[in-house]
C-alpha atoms as a PDB file:
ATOM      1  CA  UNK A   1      12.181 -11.449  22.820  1.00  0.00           C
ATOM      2  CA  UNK A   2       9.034 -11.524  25.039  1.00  0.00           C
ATOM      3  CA  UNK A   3       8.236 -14.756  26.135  1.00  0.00           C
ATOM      4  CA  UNK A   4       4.540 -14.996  26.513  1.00  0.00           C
ATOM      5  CA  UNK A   5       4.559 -18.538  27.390  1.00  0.00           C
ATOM      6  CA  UNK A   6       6.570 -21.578  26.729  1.00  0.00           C
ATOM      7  CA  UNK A   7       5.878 -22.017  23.276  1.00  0.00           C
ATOM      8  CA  UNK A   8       4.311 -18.165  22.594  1.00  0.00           C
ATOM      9  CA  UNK A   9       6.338 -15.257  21.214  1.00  0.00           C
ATOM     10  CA  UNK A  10       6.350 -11.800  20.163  1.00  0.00           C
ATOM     11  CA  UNK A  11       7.728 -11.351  17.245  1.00  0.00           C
ATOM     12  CA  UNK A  12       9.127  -8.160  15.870  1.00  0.00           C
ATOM     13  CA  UNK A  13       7.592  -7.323  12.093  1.00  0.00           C
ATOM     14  CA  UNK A  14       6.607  -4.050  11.200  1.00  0.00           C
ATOM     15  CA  UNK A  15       9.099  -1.958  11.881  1.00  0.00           C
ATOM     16  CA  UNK A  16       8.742   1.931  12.350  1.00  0.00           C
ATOM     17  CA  UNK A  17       9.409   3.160   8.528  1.00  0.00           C
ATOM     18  CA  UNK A  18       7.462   0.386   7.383  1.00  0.00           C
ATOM     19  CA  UNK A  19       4.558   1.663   9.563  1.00  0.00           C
ATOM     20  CA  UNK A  20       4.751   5.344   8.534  1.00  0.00           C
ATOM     21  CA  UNK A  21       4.615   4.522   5.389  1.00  0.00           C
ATOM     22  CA  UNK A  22       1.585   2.180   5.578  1.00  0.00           C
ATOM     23  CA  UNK A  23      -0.409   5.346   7.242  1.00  0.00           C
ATOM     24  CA  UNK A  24       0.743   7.728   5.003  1.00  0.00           C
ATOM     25  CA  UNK A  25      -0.010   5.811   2.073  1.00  0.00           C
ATOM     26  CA  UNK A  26      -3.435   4.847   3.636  1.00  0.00           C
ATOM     27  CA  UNK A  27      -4.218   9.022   4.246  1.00  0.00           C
ATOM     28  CA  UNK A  28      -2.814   9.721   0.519  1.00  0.00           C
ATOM     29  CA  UNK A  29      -5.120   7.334  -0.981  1.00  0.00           C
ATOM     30  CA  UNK A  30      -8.401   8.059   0.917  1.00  0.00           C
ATOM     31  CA  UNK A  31      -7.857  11.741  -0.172  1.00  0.00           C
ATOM     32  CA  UNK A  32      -6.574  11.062  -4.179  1.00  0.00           C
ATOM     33  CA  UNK A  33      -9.830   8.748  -3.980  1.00  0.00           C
ATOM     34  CA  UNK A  34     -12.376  10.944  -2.344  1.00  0.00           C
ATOM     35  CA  UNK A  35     -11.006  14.519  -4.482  1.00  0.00           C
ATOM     36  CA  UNK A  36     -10.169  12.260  -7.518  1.00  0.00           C
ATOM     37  CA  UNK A  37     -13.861  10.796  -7.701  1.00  0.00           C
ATOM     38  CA  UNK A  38     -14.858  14.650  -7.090  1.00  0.00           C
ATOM     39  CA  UNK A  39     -12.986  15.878  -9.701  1.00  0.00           C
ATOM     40  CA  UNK A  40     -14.462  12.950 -12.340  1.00  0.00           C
ATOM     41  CA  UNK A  41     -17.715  14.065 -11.448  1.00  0.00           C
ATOM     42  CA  UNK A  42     -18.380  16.669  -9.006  1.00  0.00           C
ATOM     43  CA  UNK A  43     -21.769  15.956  -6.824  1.00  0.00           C
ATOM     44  CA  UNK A  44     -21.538  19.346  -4.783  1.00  0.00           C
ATOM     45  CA  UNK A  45     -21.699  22.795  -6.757  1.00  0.00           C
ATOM     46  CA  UNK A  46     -21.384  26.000  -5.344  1.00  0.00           C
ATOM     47  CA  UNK A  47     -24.168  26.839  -2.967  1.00  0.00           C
ATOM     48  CA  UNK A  48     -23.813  30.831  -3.543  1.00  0.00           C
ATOM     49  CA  UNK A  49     -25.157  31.280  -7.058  1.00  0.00           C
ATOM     50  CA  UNK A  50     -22.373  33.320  -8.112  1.00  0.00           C
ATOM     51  CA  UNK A  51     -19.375  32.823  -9.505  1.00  0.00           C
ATOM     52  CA  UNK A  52     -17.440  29.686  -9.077  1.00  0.00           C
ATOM     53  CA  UNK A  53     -14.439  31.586  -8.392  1.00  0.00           C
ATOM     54  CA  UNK A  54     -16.057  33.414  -4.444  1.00  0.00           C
ATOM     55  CA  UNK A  55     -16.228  29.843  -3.146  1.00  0.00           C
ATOM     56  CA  UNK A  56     -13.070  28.091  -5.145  1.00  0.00           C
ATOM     57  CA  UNK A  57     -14.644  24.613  -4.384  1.00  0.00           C
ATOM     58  CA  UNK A  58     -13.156  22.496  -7.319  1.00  0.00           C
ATOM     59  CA  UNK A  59      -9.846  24.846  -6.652  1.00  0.00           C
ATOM     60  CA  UNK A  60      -9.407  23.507  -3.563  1.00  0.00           C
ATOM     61  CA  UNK A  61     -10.408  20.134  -4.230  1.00  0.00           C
ATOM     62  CA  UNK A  62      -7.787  19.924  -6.955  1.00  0.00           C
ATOM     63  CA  UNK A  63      -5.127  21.188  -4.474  1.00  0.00           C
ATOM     64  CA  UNK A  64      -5.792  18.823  -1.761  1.00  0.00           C
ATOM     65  CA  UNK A  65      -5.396  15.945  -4.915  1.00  0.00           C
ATOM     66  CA  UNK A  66      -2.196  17.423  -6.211  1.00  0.00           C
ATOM     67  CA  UNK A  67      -0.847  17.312  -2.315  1.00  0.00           C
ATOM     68  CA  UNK A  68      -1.997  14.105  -1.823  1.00  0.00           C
ATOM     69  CA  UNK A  69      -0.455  12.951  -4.906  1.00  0.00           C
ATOM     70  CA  UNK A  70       3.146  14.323  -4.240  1.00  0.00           C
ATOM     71  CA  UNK A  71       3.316  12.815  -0.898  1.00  0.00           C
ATOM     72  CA  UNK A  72       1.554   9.671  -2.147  1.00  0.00           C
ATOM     73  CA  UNK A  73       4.903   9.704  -5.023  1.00  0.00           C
ATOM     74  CA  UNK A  74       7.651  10.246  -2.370  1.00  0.00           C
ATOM     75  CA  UNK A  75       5.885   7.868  -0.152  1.00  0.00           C
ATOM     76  CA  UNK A  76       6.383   5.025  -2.313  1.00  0.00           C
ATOM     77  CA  UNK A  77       9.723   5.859  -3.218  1.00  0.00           C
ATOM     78  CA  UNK A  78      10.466   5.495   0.278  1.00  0.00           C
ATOM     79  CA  UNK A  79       9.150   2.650   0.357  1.00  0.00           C
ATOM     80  CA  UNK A  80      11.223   1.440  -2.343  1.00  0.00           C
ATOM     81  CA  UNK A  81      14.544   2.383  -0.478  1.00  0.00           C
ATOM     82  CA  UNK A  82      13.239   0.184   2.763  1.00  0.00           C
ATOM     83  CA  UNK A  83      12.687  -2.769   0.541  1.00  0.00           C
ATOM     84  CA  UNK A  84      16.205  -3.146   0.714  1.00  0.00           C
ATOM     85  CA  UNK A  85      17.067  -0.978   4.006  1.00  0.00           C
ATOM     86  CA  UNK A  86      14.126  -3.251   6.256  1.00  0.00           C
ATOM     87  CA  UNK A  87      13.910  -6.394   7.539  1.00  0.00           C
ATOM     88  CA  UNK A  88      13.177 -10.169   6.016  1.00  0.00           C
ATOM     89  CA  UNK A  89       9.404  -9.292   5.920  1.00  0.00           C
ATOM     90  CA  UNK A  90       9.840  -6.404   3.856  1.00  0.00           C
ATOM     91  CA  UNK A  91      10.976  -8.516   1.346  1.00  0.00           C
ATOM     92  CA  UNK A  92      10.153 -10.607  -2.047  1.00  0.00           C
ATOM     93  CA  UNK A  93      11.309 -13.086  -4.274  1.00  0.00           C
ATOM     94  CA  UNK A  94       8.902 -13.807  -7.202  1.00  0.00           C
ATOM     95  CA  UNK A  95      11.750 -15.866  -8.787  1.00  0.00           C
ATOM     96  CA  UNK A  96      11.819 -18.773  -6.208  1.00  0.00           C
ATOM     97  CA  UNK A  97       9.581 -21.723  -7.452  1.00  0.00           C
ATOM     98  CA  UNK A  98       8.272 -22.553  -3.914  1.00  0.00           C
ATOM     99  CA  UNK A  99       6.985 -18.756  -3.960  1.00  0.00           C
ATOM    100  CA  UNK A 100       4.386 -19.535  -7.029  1.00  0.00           C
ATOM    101  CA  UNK A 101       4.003 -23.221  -4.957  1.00  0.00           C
ATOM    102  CA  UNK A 102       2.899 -21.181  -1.802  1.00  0.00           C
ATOM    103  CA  UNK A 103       0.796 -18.911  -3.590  1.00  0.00           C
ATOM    104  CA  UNK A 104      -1.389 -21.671  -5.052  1.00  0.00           C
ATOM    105  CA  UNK A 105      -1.538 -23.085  -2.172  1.00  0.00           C
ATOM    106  CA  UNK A 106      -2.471 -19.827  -0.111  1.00  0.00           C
ATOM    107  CA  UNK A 107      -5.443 -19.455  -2.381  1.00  0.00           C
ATOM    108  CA  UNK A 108      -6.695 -22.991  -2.088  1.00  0.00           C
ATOM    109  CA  UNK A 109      -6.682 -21.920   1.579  1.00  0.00           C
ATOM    110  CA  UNK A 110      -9.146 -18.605   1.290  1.00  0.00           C
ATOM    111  CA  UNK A 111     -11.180 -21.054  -0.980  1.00  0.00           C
ATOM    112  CA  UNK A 112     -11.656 -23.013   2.034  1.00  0.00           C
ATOM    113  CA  UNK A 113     -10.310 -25.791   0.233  1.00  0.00           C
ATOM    114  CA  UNK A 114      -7.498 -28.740   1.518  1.00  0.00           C
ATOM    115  CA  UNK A 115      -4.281 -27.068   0.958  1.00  0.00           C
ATOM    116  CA  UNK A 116      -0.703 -27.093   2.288  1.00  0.00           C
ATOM    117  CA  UNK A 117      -0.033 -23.579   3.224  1.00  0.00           C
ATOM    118  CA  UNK A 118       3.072 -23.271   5.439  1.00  0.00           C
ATOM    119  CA  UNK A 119       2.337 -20.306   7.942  1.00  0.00           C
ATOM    120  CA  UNK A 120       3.353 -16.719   7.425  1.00  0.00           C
ATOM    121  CA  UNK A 121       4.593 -14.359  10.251  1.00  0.00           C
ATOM    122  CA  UNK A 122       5.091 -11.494   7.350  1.00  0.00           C
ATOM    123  CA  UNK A 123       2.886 -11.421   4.474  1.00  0.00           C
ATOM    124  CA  UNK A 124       2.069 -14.685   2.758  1.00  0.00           C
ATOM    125  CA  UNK A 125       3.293 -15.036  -1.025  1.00  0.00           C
ATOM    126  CA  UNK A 126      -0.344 -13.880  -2.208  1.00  0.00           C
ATOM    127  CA  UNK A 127      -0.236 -11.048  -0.491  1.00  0.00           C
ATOM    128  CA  UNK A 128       3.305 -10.289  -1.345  1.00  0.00           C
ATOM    129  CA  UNK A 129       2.496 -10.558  -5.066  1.00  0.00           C
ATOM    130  CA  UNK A 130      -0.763  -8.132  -4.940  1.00  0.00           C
ATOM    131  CA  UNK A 131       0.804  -5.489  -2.953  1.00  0.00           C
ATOM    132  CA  UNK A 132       3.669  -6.016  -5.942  1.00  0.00           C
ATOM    133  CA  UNK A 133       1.050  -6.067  -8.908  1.00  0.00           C
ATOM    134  CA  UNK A 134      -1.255  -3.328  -7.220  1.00  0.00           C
ATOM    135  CA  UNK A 135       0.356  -1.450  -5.130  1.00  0.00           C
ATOM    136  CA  UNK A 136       3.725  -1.439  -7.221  1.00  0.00           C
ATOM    137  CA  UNK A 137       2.498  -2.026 -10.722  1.00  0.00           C
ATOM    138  CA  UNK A 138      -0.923   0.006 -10.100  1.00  0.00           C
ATOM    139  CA  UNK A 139       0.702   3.031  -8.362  1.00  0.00           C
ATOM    140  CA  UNK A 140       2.925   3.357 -11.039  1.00  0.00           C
ATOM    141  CA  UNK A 141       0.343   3.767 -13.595  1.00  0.00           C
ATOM    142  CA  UNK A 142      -1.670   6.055 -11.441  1.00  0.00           C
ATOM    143  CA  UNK A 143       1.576   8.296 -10.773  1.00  0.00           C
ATOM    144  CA  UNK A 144       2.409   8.898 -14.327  1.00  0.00           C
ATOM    145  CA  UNK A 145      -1.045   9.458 -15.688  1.00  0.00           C
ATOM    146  CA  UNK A 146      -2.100  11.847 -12.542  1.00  0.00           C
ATOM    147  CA  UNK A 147       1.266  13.745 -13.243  1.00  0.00           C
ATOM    148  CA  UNK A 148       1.297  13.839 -16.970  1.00  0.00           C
ATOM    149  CA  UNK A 149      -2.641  15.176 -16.675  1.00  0.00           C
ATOM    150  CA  UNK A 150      -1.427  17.510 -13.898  1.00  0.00           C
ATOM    151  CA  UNK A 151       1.492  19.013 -16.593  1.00  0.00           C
ATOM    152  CA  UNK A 152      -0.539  18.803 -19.460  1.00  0.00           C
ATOM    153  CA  UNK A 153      -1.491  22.393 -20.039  1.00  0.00           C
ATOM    154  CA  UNK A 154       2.247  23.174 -19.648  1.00  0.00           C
ATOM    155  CA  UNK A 155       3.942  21.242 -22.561  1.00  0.00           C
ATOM    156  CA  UNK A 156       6.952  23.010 -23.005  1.00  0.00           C
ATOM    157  CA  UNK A 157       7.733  22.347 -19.246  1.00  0.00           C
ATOM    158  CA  UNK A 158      10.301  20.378 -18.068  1.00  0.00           C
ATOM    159  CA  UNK A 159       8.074  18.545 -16.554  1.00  0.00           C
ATOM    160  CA  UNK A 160       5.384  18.737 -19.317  1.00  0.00           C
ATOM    161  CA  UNK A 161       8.400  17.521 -21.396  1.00  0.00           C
ATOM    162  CA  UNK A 162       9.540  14.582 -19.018  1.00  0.00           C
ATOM    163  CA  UNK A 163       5.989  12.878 -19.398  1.00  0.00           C
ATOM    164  CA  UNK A 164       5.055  13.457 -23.041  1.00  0.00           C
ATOM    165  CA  UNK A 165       5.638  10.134 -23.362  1.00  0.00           C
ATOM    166  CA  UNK A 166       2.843   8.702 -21.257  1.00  0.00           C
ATOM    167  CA  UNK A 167      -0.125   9.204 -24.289  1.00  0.00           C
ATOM    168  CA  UNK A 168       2.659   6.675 -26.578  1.00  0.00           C
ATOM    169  CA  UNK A 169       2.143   3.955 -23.782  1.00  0.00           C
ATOM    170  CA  UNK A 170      -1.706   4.588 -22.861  1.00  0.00           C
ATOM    171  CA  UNK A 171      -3.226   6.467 -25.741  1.00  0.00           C
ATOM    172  CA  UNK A 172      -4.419   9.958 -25.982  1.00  0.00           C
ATOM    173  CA  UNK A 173      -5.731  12.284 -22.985  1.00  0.00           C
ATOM    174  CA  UNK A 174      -8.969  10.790 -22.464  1.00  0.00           C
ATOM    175  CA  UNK A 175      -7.253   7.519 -22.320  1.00  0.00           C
ATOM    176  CA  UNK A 176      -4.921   8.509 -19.836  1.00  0.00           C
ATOM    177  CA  UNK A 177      -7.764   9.869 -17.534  1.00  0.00           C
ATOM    178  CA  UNK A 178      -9.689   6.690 -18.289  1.00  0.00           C
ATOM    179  CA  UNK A 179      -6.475   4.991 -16.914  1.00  0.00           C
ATOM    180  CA  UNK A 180      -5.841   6.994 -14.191  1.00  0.00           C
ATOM    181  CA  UNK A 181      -9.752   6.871 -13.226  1.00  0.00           C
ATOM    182  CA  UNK A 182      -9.671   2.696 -13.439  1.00  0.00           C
ATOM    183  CA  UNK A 183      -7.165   2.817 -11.016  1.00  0.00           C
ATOM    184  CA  UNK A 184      -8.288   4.456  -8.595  1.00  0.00           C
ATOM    185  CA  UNK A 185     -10.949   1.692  -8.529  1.00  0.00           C
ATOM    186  CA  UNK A 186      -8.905  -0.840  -8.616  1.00  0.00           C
ATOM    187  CA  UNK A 187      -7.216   0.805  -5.194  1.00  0.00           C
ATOM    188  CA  UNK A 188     -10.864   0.907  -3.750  1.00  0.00           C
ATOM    189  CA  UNK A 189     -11.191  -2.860  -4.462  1.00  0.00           C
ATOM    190  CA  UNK A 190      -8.350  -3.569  -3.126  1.00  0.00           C
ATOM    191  CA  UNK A 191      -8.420  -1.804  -0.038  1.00  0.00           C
ATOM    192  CA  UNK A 192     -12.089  -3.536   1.141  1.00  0.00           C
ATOM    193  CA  UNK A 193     -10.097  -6.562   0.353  1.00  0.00           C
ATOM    194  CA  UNK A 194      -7.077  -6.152   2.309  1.00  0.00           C
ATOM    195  CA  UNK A 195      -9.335  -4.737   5.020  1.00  0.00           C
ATOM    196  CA  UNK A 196     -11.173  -7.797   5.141  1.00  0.00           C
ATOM    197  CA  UNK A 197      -8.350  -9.809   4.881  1.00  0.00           C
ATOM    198  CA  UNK A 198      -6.328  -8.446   8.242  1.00  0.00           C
ATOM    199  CA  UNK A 199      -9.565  -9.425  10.209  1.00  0.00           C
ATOM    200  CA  UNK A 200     -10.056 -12.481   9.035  1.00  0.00           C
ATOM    201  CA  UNK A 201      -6.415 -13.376   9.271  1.00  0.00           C
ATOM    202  CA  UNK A 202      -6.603 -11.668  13.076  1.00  0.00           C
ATOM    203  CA  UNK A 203      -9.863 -13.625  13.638  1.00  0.00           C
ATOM    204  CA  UNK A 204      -8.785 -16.982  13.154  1.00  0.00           C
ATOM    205  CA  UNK A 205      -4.889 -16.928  13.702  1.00  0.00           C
ATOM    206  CA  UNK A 206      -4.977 -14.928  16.861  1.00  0.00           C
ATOM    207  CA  UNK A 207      -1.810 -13.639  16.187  1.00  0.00           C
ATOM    208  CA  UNK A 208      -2.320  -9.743  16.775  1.00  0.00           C
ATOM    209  CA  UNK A 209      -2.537  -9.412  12.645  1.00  0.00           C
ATOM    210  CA  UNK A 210      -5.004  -5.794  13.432  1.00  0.00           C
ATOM    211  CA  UNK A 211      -2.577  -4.117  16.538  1.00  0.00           C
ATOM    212  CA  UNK A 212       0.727  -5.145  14.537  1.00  0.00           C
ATOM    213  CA  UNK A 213       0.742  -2.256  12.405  1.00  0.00           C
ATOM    214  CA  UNK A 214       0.398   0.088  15.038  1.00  0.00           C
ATOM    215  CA  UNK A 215       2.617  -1.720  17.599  1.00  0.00           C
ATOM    216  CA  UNK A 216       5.094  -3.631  14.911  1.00  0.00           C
ATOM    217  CA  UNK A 217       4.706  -6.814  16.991  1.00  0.00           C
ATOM    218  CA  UNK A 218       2.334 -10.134  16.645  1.00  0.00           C
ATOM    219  CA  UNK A 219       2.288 -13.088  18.895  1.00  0.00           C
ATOM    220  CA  UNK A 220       3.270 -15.983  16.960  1.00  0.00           C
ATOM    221  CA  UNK A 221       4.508 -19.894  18.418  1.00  0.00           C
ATOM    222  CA  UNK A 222       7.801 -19.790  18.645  1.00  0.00           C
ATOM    223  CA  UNK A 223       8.268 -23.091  16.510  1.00  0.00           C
ATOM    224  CA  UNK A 224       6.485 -21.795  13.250  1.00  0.00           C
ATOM    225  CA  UNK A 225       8.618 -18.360  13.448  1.00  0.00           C
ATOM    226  CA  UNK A 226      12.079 -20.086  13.728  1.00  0.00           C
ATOM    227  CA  UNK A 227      11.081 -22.856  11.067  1.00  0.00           C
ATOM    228  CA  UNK A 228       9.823 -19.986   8.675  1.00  0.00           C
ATOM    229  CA  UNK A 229      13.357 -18.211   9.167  1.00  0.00           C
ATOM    230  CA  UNK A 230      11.278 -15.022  11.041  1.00  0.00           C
ATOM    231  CA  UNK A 231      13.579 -12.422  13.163  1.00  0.00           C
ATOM    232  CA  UNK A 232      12.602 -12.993  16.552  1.00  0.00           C
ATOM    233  CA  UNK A 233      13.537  -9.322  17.500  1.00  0.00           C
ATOM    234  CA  UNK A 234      14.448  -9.022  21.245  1.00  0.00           C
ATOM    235  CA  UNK A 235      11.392  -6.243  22.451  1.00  0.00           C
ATOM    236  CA  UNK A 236      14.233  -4.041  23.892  1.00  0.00           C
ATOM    237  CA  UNK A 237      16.017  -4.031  20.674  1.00  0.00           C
ATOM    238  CA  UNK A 238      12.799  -3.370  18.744  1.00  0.00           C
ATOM    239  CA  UNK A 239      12.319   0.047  21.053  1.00  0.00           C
ATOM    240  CA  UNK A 240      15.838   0.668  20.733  1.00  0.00           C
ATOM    241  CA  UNK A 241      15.366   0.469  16.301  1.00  0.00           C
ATOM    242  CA  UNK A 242      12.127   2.102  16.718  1.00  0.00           C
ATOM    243  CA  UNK A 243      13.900   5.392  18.617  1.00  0.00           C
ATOM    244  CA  UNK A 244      17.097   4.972  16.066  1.00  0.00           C
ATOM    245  CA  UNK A 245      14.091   5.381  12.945  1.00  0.00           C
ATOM    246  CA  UNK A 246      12.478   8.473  14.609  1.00  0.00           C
END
């Protein structure tokens, strides 16, 4: 642990998996958005006026997507494994009581209205539940309708076989591509949110919210980390886990 000051710490949060994962997933999603609005409705043709095979534009496109879209699948099942591999702030609990307490109370505070929110040196319950709804409940949606729309011309696949079932659960094909299109809105929302979010938390807590997820660390009092059961992670011993994760 780094003592900044008497009462100041650095505190040890994001830890190098956790990290990786948040840039990868960040990279995948900016390309399945960007190729995947393309795709919907391409806005650049070919500029040749021949054939749209010479300049393979939607070809390519379509690649980059279907790249995007297996790393952006393995990605989150990594992510899966360190939910139970990482550290306390890795984790949630949506079955505690004081966790739907905290919530309320967390959005009474972005309401700018009185409220009772303990501090957070992780993510605060709200957060914790959207990245659960969104990025857990909403990635799962967009995974099987991109890959059941990606085997779709090959039925009799394995593959083709192993997501037949997707049309039973979200209707026919152009339901499934109106599914799969919604979210990838809904991930566009959500990321001007969160990226207005980490500002405004780094803005007014000073805590390093912005630099964390590059360095793993934020400054927090020492007091509000050890009453909020935080792991105060020695910065040695942070290096050391950080070189043990590469």
């Amino acid at each position: 642990m780094e003592q900044l000051s008497k009462d100041v710490v650095k505190v040890y949060v994001w830890e190098l998996p956790v990290r990786i994962f948040h840039w990868i997933n960040a990279g995948a999603i900016m390309l399945l958005i960007l190729t995947g609005l393309y795709i919907g409705k391409p806005i650049v043709g070919s500029t040749t006026g021949e054939e749209a095979y010479y300049t393979f534009l939607m070809g390519w496109v379509r690649y980059i997507h279907f790249f995007a879209a297996f790393l952006f699948t393995a990605n989150m099942i990594f992510r899966l494994y360190w939910v139970f591999k990482g550290n306390s702030f890795v984790t949630t609990n949506v079955l505690r009581l004081a966790f739907w307490k905290e919530i309320f109370q967390t959005v009474k505070f972005y309401l700018l209205m009185k409220n009772r929110k303990p501090h957070y040196t992780g993510h605060n319950p709200l957060a914790q539940l959207t990245y659960l709804v969104l990025m857990g409940g909403g990635s799962i949606v967009a995974m099987f309708t991109g890959f059941y729309l990606y085997f779709e011309p090959q039925p009799e696949s394995f593959f083709g076989k192993l997501f037949a079932w997707v049309p039973f659960l979200f209707g026919g094909s152009f339901s499934v591509r109106s599914w799969h299109h919604l979210m990838a809105w809904v991930f566009i929302i959500f990321i001007v949110i969160h990226v207005y979010l980490s500002f405004r938390e780094d803005w007014l807590e000073k805590n390093g919210t912005m630099s964390s997820i590059f360095t793993g660390f934020k400054t927090e009092k020492k007091d509000k980390v050890e009453t909020h059961g935080g792991e105060i992670q020695p910065m040695a011993g942070a290096a050391q886990k950080d070189a043990e994760h590469e």
